[in-house]
C-alpha atoms as a PDB file:
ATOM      1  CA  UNK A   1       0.000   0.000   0.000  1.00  0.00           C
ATOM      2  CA  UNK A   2       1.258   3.592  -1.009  1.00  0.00           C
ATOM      3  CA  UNK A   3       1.145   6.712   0.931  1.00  0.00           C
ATOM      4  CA  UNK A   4      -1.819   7.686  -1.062  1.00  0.00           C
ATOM      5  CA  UNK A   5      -4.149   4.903  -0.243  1.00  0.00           C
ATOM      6  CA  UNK A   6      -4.156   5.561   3.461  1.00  0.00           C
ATOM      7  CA  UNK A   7      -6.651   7.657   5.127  1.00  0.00           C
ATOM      8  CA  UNK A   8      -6.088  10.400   7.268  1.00  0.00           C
ATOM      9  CA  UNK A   9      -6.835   9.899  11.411  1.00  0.00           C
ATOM     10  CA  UNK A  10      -7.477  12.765  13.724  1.00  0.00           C
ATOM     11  CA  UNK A  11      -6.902  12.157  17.630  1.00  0.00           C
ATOM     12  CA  UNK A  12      -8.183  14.302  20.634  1.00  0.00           C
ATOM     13  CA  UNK A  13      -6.047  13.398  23.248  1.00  0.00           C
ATOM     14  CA  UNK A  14      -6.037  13.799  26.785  1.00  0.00           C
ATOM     15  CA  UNK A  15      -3.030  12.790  29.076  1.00  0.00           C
ATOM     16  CA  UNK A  16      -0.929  12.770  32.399  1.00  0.00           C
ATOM     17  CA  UNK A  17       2.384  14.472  31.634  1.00  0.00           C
ATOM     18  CA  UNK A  18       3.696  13.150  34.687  1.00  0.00           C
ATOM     19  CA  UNK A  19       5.726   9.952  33.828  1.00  0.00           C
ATOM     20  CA  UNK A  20       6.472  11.369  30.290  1.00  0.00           C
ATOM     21  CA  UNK A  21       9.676  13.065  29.074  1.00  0.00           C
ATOM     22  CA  UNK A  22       7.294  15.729  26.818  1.00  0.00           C
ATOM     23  CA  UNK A  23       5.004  14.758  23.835  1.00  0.00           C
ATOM     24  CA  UNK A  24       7.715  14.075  21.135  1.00  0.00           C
ATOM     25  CA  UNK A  25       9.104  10.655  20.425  1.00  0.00           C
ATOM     26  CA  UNK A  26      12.292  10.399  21.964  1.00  0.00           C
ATOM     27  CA  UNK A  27      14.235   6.943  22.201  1.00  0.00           C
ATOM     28  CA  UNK A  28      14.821   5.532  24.938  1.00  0.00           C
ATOM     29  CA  UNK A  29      12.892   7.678  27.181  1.00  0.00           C
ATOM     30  CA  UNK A  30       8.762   7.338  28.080  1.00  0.00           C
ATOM     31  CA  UNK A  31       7.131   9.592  25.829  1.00  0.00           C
ATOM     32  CA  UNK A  32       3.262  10.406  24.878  1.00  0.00           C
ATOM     33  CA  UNK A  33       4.054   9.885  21.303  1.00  0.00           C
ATOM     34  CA  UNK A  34       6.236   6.873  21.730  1.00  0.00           C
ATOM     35  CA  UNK A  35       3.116   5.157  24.121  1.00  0.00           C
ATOM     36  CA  UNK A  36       0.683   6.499  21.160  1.00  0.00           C
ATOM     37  CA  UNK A  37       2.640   4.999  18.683  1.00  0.00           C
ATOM     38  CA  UNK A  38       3.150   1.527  20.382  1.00  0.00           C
ATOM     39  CA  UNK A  39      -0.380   0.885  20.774  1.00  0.00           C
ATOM     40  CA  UNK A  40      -1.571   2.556  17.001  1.00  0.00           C
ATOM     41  CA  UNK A  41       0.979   0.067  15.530  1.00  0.00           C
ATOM     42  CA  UNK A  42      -0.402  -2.624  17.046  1.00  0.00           C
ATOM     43  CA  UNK A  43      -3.695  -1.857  15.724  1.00  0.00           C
ATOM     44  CA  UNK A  44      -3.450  -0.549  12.743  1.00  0.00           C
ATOM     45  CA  UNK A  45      -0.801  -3.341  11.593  1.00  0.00           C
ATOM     46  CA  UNK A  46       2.226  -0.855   9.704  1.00  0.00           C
ATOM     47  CA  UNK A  47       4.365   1.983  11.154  1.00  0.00           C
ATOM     48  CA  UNK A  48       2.684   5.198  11.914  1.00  0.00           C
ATOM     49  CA  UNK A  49       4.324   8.487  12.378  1.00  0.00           C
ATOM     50  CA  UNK A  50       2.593  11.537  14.003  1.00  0.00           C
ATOM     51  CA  UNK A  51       1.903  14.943  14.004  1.00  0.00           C
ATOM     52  CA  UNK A  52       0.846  17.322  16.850  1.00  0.00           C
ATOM     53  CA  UNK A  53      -1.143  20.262  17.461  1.00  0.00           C
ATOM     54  CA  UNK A  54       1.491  21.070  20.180  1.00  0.00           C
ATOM     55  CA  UNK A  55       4.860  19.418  22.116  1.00  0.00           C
ATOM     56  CA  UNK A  56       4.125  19.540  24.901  1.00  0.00           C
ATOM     57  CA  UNK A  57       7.438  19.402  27.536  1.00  0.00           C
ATOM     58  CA  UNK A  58       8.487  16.466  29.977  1.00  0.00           C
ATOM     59  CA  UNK A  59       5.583  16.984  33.522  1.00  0.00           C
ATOM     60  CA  UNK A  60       2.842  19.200  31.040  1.00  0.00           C
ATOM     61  CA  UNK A  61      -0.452  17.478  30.861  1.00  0.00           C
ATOM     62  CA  UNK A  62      -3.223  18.304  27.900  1.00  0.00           C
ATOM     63  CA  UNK A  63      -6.665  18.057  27.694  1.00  0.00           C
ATOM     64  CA  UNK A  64      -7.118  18.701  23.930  1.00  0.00           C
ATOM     65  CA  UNK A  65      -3.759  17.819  21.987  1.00  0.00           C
ATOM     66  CA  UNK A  66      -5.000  17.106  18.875  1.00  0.00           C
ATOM     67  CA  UNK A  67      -2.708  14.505  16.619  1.00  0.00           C
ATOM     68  CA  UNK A  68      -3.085  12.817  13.173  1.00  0.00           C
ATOM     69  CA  UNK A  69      -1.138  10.496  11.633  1.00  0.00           C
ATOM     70  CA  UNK A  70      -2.263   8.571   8.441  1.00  0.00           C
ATOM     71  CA  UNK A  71      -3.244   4.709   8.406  1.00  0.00           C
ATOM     72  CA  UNK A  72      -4.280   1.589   5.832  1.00  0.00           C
ATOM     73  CA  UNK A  73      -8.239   2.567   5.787  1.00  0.00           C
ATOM     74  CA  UNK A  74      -9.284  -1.232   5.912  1.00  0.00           C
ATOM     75  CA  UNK A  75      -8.225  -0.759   9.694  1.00  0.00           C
ATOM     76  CA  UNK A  76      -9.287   2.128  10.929  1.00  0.00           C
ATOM     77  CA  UNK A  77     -12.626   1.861  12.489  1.00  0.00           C
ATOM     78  CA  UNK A  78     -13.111   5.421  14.472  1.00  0.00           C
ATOM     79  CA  UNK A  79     -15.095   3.799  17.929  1.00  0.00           C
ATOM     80  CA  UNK A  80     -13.483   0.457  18.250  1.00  0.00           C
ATOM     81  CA  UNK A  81      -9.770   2.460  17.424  1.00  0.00           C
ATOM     82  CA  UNK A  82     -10.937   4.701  20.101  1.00  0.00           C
ATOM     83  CA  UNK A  83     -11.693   1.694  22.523  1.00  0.00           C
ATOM     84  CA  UNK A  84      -8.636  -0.203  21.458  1.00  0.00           C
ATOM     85  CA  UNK A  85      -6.317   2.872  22.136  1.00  0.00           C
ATOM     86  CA  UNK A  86      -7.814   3.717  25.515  1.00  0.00           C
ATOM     87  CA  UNK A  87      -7.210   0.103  26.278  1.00  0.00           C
ATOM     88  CA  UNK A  88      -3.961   0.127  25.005  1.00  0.00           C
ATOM     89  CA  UNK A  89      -2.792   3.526  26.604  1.00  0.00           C
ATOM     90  CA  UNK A  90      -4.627   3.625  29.991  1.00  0.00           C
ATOM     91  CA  UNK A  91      -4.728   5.287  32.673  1.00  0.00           C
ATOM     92  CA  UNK A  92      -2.049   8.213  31.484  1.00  0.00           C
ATOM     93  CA  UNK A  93      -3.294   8.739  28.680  1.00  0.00           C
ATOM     94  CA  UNK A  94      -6.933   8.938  26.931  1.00  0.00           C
ATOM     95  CA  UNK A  95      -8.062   9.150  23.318  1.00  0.00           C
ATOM     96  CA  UNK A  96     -11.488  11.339  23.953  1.00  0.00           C
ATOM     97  CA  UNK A  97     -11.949  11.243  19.913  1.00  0.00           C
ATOM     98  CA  UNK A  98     -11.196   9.720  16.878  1.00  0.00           C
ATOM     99  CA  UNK A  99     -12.349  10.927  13.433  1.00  0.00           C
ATOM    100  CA  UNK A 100     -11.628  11.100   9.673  1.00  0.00           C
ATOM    101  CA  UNK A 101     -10.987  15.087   8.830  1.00  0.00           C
ATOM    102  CA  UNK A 102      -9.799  14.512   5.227  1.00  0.00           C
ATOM    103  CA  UNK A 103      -6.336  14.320   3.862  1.00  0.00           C
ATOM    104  CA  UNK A 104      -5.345  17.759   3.857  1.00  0.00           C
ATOM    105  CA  UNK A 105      -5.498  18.194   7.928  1.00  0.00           C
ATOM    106  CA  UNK A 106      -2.732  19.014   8.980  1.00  0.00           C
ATOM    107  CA  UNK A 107      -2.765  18.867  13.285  1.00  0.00           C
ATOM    108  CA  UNK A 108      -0.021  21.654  13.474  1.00  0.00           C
ATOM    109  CA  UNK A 109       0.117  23.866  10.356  1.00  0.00           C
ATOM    110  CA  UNK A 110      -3.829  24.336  10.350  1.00  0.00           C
ATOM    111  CA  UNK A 111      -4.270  24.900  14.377  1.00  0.00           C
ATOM    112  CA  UNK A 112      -5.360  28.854  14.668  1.00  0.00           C
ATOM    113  CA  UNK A 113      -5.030  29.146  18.083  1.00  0.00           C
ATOM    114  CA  UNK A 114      -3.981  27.563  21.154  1.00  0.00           C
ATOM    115  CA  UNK A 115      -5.362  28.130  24.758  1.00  0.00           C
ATOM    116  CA  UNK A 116      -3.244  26.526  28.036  1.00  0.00           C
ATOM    117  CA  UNK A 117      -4.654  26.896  31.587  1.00  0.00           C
ATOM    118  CA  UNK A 118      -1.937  26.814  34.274  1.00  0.00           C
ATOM    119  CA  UNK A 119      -3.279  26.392  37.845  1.00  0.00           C
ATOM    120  CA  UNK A 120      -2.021  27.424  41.099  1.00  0.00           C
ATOM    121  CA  UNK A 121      -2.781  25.866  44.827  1.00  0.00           C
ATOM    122  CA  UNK A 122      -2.728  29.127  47.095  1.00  0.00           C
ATOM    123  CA  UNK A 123      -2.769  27.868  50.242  1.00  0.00           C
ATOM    124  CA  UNK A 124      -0.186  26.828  53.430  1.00  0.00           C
ATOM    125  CA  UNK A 125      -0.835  23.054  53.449  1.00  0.00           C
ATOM    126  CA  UNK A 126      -0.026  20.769  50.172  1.00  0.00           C
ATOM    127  CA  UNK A 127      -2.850  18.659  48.531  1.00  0.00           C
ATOM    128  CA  UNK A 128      -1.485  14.906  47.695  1.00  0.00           C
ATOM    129  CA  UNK A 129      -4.239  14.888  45.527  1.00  0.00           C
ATOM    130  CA  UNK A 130      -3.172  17.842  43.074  1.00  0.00           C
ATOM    131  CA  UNK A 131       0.527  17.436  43.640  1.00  0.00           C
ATOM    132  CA  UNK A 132       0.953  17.108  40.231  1.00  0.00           C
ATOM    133  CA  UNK A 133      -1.241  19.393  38.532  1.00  0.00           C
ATOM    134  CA  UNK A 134      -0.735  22.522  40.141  1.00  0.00           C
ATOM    135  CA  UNK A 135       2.014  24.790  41.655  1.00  0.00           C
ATOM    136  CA  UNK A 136       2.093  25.017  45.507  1.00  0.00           C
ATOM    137  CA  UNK A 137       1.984  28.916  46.319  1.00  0.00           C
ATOM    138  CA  UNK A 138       2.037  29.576  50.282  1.00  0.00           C
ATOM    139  CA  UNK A 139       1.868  33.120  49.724  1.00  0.00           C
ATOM    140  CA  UNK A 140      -1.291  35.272  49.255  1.00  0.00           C
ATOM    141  CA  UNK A 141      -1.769  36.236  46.136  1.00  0.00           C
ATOM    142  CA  UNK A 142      -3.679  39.463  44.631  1.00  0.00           C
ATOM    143  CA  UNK A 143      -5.488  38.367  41.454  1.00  0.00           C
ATOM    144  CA  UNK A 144      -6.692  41.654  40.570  1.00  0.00           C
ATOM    145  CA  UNK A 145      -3.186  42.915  40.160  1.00  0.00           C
ATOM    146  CA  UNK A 146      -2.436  39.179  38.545  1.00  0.00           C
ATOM    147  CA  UNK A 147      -5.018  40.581  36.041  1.00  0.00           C
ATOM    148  CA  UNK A 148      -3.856  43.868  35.484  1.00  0.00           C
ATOM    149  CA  UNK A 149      -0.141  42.236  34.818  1.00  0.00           C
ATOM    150  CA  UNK A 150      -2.046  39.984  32.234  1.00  0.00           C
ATOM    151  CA  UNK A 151      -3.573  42.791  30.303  1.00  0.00           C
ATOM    152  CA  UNK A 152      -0.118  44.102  29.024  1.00  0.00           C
ATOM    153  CA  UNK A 153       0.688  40.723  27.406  1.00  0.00           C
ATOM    154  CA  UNK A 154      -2.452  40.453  24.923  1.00  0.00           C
ATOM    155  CA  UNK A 155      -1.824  41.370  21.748  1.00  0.00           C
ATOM    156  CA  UNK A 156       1.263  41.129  19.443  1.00  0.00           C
ATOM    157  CA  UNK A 157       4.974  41.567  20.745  1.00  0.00           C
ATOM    158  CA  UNK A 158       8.783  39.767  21.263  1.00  0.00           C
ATOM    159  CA  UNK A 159       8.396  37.549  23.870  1.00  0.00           C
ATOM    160  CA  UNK A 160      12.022  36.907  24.270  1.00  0.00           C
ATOM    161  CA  UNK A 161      11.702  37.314  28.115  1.00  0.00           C
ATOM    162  CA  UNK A 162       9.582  35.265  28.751  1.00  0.00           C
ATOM    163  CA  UNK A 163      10.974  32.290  25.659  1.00  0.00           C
ATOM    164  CA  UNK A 164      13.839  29.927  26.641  1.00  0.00           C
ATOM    165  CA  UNK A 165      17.131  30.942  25.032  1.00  0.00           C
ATOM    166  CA  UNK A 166      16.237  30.872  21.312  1.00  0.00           C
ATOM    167  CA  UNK A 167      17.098  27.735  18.989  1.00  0.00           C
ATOM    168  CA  UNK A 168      19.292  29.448  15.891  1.00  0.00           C
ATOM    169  CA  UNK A 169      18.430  28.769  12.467  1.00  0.00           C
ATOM    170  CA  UNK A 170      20.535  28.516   9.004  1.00  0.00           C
ATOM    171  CA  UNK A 171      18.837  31.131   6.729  1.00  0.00           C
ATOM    172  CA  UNK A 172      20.584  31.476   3.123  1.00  0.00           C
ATOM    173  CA  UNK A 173      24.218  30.572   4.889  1.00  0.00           C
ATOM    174  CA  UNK A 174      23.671  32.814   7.500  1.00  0.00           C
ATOM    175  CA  UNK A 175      22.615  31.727  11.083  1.00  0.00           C
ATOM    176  CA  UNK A 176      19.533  33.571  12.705  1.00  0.00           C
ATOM    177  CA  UNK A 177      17.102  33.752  15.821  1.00  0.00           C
ATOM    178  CA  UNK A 178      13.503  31.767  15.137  1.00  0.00           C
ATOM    179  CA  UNK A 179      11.196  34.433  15.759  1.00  0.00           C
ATOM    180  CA  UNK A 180       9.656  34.741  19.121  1.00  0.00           C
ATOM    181  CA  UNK A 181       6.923  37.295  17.851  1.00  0.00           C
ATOM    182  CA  UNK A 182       3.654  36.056  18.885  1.00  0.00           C
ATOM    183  CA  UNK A 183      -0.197  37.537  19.107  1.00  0.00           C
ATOM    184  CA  UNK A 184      -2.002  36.604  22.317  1.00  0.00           C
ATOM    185  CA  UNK A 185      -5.459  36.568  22.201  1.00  0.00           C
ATOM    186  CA  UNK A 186      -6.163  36.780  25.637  1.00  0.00           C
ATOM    187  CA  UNK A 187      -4.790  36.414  29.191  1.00  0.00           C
ATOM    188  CA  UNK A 188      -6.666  36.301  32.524  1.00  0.00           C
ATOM    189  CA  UNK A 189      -6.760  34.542  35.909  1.00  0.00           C
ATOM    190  CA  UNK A 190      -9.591  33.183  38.028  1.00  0.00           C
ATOM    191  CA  UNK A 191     -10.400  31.900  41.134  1.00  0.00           C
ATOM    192  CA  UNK A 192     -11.779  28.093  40.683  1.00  0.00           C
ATOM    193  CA  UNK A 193     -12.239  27.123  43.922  1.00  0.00           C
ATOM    194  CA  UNK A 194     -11.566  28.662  47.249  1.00  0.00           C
ATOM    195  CA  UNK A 195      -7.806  27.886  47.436  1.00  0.00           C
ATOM    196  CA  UNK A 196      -7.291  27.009  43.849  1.00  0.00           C
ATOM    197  CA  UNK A 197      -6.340  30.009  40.822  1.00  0.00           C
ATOM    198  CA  UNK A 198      -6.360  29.090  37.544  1.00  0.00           C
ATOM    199  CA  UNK A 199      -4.722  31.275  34.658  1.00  0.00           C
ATOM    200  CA  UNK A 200      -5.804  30.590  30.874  1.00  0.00           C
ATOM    201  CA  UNK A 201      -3.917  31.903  27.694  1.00  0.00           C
ATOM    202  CA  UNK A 202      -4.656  31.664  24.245  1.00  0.00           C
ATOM    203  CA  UNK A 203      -2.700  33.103  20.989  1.00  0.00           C
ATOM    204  CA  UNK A 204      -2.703  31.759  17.658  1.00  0.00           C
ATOM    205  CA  UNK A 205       1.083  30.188  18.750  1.00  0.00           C
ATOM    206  CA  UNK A 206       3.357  29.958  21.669  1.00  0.00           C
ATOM    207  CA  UNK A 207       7.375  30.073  21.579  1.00  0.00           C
ATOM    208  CA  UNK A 208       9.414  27.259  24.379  1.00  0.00           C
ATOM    209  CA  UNK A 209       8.389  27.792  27.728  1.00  0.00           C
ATOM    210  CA  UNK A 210       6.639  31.189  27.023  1.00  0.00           C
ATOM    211  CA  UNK A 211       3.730  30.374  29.147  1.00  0.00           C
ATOM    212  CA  UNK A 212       5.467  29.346  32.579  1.00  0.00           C
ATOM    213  CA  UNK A 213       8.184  32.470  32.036  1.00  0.00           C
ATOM    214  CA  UNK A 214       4.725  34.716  32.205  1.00  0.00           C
ATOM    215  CA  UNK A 215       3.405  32.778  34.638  1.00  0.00           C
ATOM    216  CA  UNK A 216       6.416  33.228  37.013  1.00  0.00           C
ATOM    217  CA  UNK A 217       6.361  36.946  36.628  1.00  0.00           C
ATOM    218  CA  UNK A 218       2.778  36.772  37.366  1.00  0.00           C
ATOM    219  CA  UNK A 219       2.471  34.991  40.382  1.00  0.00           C
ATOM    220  CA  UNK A 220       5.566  37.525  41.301  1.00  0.00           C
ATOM    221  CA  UNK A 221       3.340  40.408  40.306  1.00  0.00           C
ATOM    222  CA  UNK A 222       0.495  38.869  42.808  1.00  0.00           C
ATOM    223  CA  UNK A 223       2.738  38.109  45.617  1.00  0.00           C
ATOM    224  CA  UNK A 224       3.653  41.630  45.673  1.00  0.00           C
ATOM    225  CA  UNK A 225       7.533  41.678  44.140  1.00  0.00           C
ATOM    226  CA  UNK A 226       7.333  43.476  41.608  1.00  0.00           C
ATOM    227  CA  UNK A 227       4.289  46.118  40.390  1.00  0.00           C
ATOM    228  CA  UNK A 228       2.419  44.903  37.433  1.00  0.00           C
ATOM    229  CA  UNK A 229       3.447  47.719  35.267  1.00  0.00           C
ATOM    230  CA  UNK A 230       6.969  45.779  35.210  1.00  0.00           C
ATOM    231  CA  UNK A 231       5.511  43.295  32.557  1.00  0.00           C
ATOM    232  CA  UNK A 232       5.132  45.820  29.778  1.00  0.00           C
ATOM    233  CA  UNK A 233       9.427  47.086  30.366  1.00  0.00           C
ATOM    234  CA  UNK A 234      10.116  42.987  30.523  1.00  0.00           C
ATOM    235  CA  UNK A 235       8.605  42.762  27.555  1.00  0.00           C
ATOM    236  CA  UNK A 236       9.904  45.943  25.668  1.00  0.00           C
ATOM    237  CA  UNK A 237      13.276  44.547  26.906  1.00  0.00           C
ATOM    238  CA  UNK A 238      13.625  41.203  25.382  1.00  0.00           C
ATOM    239  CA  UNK A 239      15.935  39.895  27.513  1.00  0.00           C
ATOM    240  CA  UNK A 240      14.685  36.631  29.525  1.00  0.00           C
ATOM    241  CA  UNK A 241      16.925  38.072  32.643  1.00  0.00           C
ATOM    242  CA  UNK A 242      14.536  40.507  33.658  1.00  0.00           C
ATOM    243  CA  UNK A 243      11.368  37.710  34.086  1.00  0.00           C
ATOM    244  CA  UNK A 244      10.534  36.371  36.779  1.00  0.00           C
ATOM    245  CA  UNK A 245      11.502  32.536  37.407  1.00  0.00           C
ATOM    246  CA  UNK A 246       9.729  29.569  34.943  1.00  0.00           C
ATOM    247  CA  UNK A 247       7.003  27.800  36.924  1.00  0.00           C
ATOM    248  CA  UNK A 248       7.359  24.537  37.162  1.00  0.00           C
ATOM    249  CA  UNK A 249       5.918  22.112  33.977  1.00  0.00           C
ATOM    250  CA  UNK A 250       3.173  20.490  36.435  1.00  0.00           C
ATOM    251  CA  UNK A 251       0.759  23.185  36.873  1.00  0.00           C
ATOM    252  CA  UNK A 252       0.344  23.590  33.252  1.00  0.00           C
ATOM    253  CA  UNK A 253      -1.954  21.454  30.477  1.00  0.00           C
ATOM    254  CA  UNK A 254      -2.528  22.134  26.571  1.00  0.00           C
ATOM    255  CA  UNK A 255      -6.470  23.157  26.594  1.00  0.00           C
ATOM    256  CA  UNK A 256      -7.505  23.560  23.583  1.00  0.00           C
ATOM    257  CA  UNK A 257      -6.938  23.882  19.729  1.00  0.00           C
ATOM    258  CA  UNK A 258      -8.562  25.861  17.313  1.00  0.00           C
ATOM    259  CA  UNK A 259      -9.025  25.426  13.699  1.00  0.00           C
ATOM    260  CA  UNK A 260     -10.875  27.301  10.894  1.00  0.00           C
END
């Protein structure tokens, strides 16, 4: 069978980032694609190879990762795929969807927007149960000036402060920065439950690490250590010295993904 007589899959995905070194296949390491892989193989009887709305890093968790990957249609069935998968990949991770979106998806190039929620215990005493899904704060913290830092990062600038040291990039012979220009759609926190804030992003992409270096500065901004007014010089700056500190990869999951 050729390329061309396969059919094109499309995955919503839900999983525990915990035991995982990050989305992306990586030998000899546990990895959401590698696990996804494994069990698709299995199934669908010939290699597979992915694509991803987003990579997530090693301890992130997603609710809606969205993946595709293309497959000998004589195999694909969308529910019993679905149950055989969720068999397969259980309990980390858990295929909410399967479908057949035409050839031309494509999971990353077509995505028009992302949205991550990060969320933050605020309280003195640790919670076993959320020990690895949200960031342990013992320090009050002052959402409305959380949401007044937030403000200044919606709309389009050079998140360099905020981006892990740029990868460089061979551009006609000449090496370069990737671009770390992005448009944020919006930015906000909220209180979920009595000791429990939640912050939720979306822009249309996201550079490494971009959302826990804001997230740092914000829970900075709400703990009182620096004014909120700071995020728009950190920004104008570009330099990833003047953020505040990453927070750590287990308070933050992959939402959602928008398409056209």
């Amino acid at each position: 069978m050729t390329p061309a007589d396969r059919v094109r899959v499309r995955l919503l995905v839900a999983y525990d980032g915990t035991r995982f070194r990050g989305f992306a296949l990586n030998p000899g390491v546990a990895t959401v694609a590698g696990r996804l892989m494994e069990a698709l193989e299995l199934i669908v009887g010939h290699e597979v190879s992915l694509t991803c709305a987003g990579r997530t890093d090693a301890g992130v968790h997603a609710w809606g990762q969205v993946v595709t990957f293309d497959a000998d249609p004589a195999r694909v069935d969308p529910r019993r795929m679905r149950s055989s998968l969720n068999s397969l990949c259980r309990p980390e991770i858990v295929v909410r969807e399967v479908d057949l979106p035409g050839s031309n998806f494509d999971a990353r190039y077509q995505a028009t927007s992302r949205a991550y929620r990060y969320t933050v215990l605020n309280r003195d005493v640790p919670d076993p149960f959320s020990s690895n899904r949200a960031w342990l704060v013992t320090k009050s913290l002052d959402l409305d000036e959380m949401n007044a830092a937030s403000s200044l990062v919606v709309g389009t600038h050079d998140f360099a402060s905020f981006c892990r040291r740029q990868q460089v990039l061979t551009v006609a012979g000449a090496e370069v920065e990737a671009p770390r220009t992005r448009r944020v759609l919006r930015a906000g926190w909220h209180r979920a439950e009595s000791d429990l804030v939640r912050f939720e992003i979306e822009a249309t992409s996201f550079c490494h690490q971009m959302v826990r270096g804001i997230v740092g500065t914000l829970v900075e901004v709400g703990m009182g250590l620096r004014p909120a007014e700071d995020v728009r010089q950190i920004i104008e700056a570009r330099d990833r010295n003047r953020a505040g500190r990453v927070a750590p990869p287990h308070g933050l999951m992959l939402w959602h993904v928008g398409y056209d």
